[in-house]
Structure formats: C-alpha cells, structure tokens
N, C-alpha and C. Protein backbone atom coordinates (compact mmCIF):
# COMPACT_ATOMS: atom_id res chain seq x y z
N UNK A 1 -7.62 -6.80 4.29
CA UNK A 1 -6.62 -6.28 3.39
C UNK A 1 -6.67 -6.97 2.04
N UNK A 2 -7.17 -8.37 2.22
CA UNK A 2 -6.65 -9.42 0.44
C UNK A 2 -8.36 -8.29 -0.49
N UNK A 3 -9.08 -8.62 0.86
CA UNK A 3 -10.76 -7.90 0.30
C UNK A 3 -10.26 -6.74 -0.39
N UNK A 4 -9.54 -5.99 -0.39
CA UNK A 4 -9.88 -4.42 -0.76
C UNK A 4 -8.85 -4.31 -1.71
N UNK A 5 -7.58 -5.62 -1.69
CA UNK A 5 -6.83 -5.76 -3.19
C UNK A 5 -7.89 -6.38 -4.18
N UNK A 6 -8.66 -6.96 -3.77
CA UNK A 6 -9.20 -8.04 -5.02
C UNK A 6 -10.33 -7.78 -5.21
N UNK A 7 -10.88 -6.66 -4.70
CA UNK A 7 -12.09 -5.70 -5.33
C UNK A 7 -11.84 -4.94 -6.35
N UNK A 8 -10.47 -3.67 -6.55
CA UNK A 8 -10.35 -3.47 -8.13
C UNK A 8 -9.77 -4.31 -8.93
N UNK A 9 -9.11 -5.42 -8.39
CA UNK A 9 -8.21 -6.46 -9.78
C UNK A 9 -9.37 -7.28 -10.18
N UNK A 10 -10.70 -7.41 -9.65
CA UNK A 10 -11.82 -7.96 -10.40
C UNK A 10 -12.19 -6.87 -11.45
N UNK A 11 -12.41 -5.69 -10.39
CA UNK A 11 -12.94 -4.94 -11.65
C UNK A 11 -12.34 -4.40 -12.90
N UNK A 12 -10.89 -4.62 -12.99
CA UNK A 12 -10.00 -4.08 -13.92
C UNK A 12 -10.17 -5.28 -14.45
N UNK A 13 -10.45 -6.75 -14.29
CA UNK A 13 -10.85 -7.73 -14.93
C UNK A 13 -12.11 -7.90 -15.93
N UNK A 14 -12.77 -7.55 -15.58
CA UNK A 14 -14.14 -7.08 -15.80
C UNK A 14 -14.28 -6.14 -16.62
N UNK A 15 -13.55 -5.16 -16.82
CA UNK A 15 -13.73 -3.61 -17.44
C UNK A 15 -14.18 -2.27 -17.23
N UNK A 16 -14.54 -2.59 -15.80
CA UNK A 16 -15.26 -1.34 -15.27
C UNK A 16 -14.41 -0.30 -14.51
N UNK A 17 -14.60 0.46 -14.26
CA UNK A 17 -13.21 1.47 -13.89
C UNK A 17 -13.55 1.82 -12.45
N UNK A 18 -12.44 1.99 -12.10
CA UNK A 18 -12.48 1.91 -10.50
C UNK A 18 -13.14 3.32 -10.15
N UNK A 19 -13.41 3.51 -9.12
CA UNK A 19 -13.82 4.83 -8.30
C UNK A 19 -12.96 5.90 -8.79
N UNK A 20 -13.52 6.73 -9.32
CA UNK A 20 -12.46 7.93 -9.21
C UNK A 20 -12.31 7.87 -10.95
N UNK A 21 -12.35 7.05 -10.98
CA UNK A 21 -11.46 7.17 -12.82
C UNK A 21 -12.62 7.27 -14.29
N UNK A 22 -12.65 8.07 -15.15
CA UNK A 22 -13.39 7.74 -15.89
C UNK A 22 -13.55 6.73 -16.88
N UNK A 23 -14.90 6.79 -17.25
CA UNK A 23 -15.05 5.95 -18.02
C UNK A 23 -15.67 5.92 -19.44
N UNK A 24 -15.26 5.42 -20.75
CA UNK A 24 -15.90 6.13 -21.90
C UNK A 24 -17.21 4.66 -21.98
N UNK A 25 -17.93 5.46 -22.42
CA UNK A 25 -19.18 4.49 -22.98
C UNK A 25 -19.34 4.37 -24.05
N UNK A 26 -19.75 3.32 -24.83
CA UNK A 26 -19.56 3.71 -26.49
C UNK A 26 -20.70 4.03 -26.39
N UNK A 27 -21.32 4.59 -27.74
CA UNK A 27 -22.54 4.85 -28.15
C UNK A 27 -23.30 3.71 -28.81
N UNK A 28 -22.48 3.08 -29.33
CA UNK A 28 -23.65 1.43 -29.73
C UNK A 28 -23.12 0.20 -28.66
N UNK A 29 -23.74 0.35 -28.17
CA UNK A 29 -24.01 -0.52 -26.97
C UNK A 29 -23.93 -2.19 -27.44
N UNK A 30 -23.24 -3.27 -27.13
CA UNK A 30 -23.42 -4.17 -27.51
C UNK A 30 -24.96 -5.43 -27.06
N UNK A 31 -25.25 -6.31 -27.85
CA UNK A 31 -26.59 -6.93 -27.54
C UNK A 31 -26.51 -7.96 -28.44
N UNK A 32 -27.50 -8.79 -27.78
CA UNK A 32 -27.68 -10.04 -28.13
C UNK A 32 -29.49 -10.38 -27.96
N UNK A 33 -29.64 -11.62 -29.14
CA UNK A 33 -31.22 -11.74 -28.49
C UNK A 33 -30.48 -13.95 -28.73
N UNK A 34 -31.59 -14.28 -28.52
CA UNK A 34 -31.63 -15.40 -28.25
C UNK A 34 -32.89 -16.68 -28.12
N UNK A 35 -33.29 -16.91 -29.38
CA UNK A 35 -34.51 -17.73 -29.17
C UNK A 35 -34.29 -19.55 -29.56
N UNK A 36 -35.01 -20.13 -28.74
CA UNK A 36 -34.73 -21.56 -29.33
C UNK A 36 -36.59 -21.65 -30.08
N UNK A 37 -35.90 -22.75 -31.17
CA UNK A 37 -37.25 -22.87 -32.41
C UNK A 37 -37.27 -24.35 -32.38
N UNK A 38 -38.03 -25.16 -31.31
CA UNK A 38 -37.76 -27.02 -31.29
C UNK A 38 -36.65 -27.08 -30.81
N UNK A 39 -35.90 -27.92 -31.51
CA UNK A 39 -34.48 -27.93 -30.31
C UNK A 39 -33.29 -27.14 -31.24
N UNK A 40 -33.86 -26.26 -31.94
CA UNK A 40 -32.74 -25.21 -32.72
C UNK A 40 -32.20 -24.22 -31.60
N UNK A 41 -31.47 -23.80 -31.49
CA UNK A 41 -30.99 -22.06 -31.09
C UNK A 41 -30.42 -21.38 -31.54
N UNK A 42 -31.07 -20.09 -31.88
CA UNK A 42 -30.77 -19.10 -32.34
C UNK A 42 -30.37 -18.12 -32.27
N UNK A 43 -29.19 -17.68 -32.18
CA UNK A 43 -28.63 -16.42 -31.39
C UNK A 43 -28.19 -15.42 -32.30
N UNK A 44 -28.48 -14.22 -31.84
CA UNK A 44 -27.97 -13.10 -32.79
C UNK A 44 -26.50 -12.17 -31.21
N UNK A 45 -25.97 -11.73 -32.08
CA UNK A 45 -24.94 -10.83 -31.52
C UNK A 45 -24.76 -9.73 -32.50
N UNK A 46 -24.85 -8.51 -31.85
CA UNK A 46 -24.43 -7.42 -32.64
C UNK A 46 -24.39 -6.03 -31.44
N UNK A 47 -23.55 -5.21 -32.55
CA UNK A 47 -23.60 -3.79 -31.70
C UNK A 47 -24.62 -2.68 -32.26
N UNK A 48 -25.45 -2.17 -31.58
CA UNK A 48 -26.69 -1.64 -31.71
C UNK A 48 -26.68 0.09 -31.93
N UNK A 49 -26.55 0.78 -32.73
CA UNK A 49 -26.07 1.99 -33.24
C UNK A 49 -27.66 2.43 -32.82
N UNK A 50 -27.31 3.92 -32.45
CA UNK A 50 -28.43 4.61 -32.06
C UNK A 50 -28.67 6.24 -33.07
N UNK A 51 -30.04 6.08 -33.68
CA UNK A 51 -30.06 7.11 -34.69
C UNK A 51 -29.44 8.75 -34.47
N UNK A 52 -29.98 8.95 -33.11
CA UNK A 52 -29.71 10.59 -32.75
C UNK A 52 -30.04 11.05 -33.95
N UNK A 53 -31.33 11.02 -34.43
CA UNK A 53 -31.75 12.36 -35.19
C UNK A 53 -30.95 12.33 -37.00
N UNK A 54 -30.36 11.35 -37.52
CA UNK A 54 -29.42 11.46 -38.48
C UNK A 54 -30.25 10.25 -39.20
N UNK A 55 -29.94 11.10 -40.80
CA UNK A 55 -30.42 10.13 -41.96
C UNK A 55 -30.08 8.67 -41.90
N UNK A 56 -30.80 7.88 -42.08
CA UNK A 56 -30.14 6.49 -41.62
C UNK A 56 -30.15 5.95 -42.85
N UNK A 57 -30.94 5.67 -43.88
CA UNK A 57 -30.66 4.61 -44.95
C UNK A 57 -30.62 6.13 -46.19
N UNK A 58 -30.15 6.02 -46.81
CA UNK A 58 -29.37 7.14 -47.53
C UNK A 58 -29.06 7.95 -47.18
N UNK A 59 -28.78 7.98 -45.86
CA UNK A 59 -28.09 8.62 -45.00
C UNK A 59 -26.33 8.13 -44.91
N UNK A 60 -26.60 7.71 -43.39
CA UNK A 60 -24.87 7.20 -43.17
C UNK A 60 -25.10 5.56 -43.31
N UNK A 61 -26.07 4.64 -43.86
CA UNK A 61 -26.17 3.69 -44.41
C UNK A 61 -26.66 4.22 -45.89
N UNK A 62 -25.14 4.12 -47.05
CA UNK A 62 -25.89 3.82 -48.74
C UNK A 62 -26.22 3.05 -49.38
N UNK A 63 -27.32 3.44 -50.12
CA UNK A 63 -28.20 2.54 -50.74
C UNK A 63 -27.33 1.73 -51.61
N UNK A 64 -28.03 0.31 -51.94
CA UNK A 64 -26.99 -0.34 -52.59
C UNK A 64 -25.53 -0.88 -52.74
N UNK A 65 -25.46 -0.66 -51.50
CA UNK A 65 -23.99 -1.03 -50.79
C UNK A 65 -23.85 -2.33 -49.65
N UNK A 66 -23.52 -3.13 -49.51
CA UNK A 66 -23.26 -4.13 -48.95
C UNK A 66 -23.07 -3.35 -47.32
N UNK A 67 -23.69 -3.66 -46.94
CA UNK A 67 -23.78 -2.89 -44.94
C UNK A 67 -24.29 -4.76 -43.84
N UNK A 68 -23.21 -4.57 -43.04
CA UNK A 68 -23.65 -5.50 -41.94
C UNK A 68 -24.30 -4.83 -40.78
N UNK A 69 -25.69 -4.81 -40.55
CA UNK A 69 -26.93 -4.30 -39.95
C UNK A 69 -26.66 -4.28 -38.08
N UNK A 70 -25.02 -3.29 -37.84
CA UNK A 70 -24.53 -2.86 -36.63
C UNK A 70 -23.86 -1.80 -36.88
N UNK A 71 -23.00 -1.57 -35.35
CA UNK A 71 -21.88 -0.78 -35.56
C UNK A 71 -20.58 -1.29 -35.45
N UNK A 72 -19.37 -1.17 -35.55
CA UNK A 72 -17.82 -1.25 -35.20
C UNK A 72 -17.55 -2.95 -35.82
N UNK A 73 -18.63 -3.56 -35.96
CA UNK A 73 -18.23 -5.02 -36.08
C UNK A 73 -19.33 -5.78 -36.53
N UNK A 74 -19.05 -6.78 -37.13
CA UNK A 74 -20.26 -7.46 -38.34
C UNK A 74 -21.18 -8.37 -37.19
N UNK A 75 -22.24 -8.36 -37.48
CA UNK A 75 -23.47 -9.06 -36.73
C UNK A 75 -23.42 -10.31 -37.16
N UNK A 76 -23.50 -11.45 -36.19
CA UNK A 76 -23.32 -12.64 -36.85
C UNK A 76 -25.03 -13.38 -36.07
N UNK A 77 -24.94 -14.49 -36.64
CA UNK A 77 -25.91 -15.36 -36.22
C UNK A 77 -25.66 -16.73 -36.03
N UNK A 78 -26.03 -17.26 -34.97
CA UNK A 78 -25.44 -18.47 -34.93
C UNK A 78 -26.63 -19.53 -35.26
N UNK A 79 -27.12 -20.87 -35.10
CA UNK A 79 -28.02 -21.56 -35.69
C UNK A 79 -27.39 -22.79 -34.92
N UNK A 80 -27.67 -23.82 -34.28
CA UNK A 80 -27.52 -24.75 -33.73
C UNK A 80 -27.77 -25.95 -34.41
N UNK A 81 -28.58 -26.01 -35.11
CA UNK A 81 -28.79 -27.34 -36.12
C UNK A 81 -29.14 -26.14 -37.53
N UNK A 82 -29.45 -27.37 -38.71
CA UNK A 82 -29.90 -26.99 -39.85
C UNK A 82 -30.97 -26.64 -39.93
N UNK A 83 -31.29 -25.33 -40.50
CA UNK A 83 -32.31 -24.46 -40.97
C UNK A 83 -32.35 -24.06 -42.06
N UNK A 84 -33.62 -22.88 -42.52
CA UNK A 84 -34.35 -22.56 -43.51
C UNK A 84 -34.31 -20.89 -43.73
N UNK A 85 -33.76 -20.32 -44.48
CA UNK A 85 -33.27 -19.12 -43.93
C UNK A 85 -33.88 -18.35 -45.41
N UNK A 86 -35.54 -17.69 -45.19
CA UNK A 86 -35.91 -17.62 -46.24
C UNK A 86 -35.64 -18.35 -47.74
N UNK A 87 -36.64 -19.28 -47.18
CA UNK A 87 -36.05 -20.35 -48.10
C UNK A 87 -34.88 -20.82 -48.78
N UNK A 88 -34.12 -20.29 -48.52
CA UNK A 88 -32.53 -21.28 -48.42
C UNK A 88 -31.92 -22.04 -47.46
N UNK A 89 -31.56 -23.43 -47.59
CA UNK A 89 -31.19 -24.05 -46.73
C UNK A 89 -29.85 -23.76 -45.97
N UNK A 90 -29.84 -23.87 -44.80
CA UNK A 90 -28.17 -23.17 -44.17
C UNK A 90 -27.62 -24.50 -43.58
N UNK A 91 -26.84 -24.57 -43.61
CA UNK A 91 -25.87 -25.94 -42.83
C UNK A 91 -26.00 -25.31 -40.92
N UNK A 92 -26.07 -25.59 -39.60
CA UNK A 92 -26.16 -25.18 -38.52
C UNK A 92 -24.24 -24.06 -38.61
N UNK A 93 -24.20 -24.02 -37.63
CA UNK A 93 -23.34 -22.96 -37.70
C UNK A 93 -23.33 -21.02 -37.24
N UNK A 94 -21.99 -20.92 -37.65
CA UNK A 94 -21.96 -19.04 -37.13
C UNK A 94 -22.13 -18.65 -38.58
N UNK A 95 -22.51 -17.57 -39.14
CA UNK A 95 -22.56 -16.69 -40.04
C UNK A 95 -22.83 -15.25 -39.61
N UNK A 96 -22.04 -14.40 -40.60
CA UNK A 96 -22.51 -12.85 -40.61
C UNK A 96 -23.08 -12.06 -41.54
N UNK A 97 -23.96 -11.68 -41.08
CA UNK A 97 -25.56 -11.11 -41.69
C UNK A 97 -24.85 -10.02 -42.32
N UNK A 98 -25.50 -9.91 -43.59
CA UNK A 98 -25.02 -8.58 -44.05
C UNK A 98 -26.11 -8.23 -45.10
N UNK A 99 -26.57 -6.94 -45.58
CA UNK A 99 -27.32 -6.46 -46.49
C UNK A 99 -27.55 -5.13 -47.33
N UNK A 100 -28.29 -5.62 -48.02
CA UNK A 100 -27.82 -4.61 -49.45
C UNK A 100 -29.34 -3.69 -49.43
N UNK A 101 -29.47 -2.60 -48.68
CA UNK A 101 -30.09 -1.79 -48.28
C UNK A 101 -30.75 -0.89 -49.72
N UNK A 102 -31.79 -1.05 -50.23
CA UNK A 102 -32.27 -0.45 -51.20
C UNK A 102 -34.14 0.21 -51.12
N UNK A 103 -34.13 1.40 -51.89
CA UNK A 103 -35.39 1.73 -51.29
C UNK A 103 -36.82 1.01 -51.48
N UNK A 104 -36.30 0.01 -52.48
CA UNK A 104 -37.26 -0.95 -52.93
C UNK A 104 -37.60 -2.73 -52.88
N UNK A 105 -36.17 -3.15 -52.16
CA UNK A 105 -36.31 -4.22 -51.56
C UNK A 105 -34.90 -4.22 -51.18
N UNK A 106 -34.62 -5.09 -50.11
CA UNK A 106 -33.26 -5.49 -49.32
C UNK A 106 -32.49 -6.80 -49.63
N UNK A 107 -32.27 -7.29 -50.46
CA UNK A 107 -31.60 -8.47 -50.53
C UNK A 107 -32.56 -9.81 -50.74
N UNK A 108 -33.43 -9.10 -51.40
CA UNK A 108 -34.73 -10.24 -52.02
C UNK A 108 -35.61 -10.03 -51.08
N UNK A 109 -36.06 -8.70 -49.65
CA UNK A 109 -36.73 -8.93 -48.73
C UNK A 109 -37.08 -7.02 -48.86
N UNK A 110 -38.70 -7.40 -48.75
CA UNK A 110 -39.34 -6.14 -48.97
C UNK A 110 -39.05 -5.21 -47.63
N UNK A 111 -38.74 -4.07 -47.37
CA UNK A 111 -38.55 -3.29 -46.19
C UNK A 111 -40.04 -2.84 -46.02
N UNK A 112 -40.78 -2.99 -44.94
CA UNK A 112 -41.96 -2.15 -44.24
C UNK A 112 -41.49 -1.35 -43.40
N UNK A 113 -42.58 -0.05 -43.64
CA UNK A 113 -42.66 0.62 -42.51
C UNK A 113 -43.25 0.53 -41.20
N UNK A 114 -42.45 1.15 -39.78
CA UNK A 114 -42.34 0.71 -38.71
C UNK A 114 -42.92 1.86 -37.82
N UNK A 115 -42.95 2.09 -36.69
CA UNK A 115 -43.11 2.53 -35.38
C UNK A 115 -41.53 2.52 -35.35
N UNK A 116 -40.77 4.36 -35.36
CA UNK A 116 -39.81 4.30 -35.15
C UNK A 116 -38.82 3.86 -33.69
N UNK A 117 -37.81 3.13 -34.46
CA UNK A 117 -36.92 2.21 -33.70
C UNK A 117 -35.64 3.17 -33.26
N UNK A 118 -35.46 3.84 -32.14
CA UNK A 118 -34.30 4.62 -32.00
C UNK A 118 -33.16 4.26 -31.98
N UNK A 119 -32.84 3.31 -31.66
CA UNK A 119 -31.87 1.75 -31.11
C UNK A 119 -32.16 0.48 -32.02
N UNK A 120 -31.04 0.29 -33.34
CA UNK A 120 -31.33 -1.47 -34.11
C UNK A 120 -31.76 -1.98 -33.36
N UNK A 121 -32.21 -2.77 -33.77
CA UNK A 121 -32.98 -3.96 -32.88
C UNK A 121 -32.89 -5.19 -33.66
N UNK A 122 -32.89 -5.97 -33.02
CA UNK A 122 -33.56 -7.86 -33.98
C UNK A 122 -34.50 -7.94 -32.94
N UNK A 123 -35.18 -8.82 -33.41
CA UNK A 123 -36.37 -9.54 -32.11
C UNK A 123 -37.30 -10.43 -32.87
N UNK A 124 -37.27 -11.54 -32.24
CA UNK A 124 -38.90 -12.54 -32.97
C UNK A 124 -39.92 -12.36 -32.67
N UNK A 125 -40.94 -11.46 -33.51
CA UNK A 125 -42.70 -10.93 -33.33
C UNK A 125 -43.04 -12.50 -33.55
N UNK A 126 -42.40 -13.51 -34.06
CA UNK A 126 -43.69 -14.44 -34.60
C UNK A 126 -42.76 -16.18 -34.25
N UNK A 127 -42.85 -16.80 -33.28
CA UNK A 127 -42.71 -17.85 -33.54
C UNK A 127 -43.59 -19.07 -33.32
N UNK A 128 -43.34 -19.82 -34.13
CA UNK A 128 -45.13 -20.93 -34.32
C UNK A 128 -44.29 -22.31 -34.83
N UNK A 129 -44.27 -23.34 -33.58
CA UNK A 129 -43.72 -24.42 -33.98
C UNK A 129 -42.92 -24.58 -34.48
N UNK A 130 -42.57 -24.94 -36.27
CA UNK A 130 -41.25 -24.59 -36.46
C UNK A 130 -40.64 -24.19 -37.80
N UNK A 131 -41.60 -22.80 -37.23
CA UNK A 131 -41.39 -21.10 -38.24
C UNK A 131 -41.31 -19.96 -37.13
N UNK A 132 -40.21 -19.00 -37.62
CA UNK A 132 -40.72 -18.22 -36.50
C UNK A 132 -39.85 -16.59 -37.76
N UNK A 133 -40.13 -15.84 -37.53
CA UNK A 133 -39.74 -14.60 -37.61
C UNK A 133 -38.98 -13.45 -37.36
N UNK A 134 -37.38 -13.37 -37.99
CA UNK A 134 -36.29 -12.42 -37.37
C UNK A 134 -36.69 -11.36 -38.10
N UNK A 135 -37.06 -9.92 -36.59
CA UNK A 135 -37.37 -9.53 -37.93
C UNK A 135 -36.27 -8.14 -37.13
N UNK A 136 -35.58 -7.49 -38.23
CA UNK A 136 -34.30 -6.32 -37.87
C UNK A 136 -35.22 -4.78 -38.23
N UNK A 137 -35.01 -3.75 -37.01
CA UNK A 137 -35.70 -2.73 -37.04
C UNK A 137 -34.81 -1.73 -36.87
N UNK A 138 -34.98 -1.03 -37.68
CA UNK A 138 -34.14 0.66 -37.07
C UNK A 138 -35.03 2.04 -37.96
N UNK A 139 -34.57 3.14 -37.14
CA UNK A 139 -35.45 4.30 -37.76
C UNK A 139 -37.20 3.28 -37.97
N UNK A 140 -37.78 3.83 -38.91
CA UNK A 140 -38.68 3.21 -39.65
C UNK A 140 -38.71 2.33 -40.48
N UNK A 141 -37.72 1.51 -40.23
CA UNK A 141 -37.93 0.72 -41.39
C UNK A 141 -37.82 -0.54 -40.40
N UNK A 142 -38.22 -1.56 -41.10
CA UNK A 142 -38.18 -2.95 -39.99
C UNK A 142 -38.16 -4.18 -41.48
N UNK A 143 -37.16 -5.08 -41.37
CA UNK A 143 -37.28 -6.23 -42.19
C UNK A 143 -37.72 -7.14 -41.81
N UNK A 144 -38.56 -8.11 -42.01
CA UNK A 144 -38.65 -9.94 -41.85
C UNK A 144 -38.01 -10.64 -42.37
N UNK A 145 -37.81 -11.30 -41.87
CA UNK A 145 -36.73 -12.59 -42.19
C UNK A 145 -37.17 -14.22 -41.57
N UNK A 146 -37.82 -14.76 -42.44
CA UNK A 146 -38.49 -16.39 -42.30
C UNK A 146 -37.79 -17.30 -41.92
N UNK A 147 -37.29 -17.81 -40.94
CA UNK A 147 -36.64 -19.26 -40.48
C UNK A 147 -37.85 -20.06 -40.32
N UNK A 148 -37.22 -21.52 -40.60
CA UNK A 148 -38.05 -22.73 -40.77
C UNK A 148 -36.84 -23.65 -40.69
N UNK A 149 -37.63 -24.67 -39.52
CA UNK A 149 -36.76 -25.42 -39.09
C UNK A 149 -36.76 -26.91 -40.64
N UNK A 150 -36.01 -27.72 -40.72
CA UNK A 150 -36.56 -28.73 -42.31
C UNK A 150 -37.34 -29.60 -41.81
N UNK A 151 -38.34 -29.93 -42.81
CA UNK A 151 -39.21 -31.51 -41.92
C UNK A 151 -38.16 -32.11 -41.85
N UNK A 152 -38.52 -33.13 -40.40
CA UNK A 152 -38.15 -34.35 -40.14
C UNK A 152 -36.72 -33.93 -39.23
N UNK A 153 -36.25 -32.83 -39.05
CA UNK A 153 -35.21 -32.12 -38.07
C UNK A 153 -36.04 -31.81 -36.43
C-alpha cells in the first residue's frame, strides 16, 4: 500500500505525469554539454530550439540584435578557474552568452558554413592540452569560440 502511494508522489516530484494524464513537451528541449580543459570545467546549459524548416538568422533570429544562442532562457557558461575566452581574460565563474548575429561576423567571430544542424548545439571539435574549441551550431551556420586555459594556471 505505502509502494503504490509513493510511486506517483515521486513522480509528481520529478515532473512526469502519472498514467493516464497528459503531458506537454516543450519543443526546445533542455541540454547541457560539459568538458574539463586541465583541471578547468566547463559547462554550458541551455535550451536547444529546433529549426522545423523556418528562417533562422534573418529569420526569427535579427540580424544585429543582441540574441542569447537558446530558447525561453539565456544560455550561461560556467568556467571553474580562470580562462581565456578568445583572447579575453575571464575571472572563473557563471556568465551568459549572448550574441550579435550578423551576416558578416558575430561579435568579433567569423560565422562558417556547416553540415546542417536541426537542433542548437555547443560541442568541443577540438581540445589540445590547454586550448580547446566551443564551437555553437544551428541551421548552417556553426561559430568557434577559442578557450585557453593562462600559463602557469
């Protein structure tokens, strides 16, 4: 009897909806990636918007407008010690990523074209001792972004 009370008061804990009841799903799915660089860690959190077929950067992202690179809520990054954040130094800490989406560079960072990304993405293609590569993808377009840990850290 306690078993079959405290099977839905977990799950109503949890968020998942009991048998029988529906349930809404959002469409940007929340995600996280997570790499350590030496004894740094690096965590990204964000909610991951999915194109379905719709203009994405002069689209429902405008050019030249200050956009944090999710949905419903700003993408932050966290950093565990002090780093190098295309060549600017960052104190360790949370921050939220944000950028100024233009067809000719992004916030001092050239946009390449990609192998379309249906689902944002972050992910590190490149880490090497202590440099490694965030690089943010959606539709066709994909940014890099250079972390470097400081000598002597």
């Amino acid at each position: 009897m306690h078993r079959r009370l405290f099977i839905p008061l977990v799950a109503a804990a949890l968020g998942v909806a009991a048998p029988g009841k529906a349930q809404m799903i959002p469409w940007s799915q929340y995600g996280s990636v997570t790499q350590r660089l030496g004894d740094t860690e690096i965590q990204i959190r964000y909610r991951r918007p999915v194109a379905r077929g719709r203009e994405l950067f002069g689209g429902i992202v405008n050019w030249g407008e200050p956009w944090t690179p999710g949905a419903d809520s700003a993408t932050t990054v966290r950093f565990s010690t002090d780093v190098i954040v295309d060549g600017t130094p960052l104190p360790a800490g949370t921050y939220s990523i944000w950028m100024i989406p233009d067809p000719e560079s992004w916030t001092h960072l050239a946009p390449e074209p990609g192998q379309h990304m249906e689902t944002l993405t972050f992910h590190f293609p490149r880490v090497n001792g202590p440099q490694a590569t965030l690089a943010f993808q959606w539709g066709t377009t994909m940014i890099r972004i250079p972390i470097e840990i400081p000598e002597g850290d």
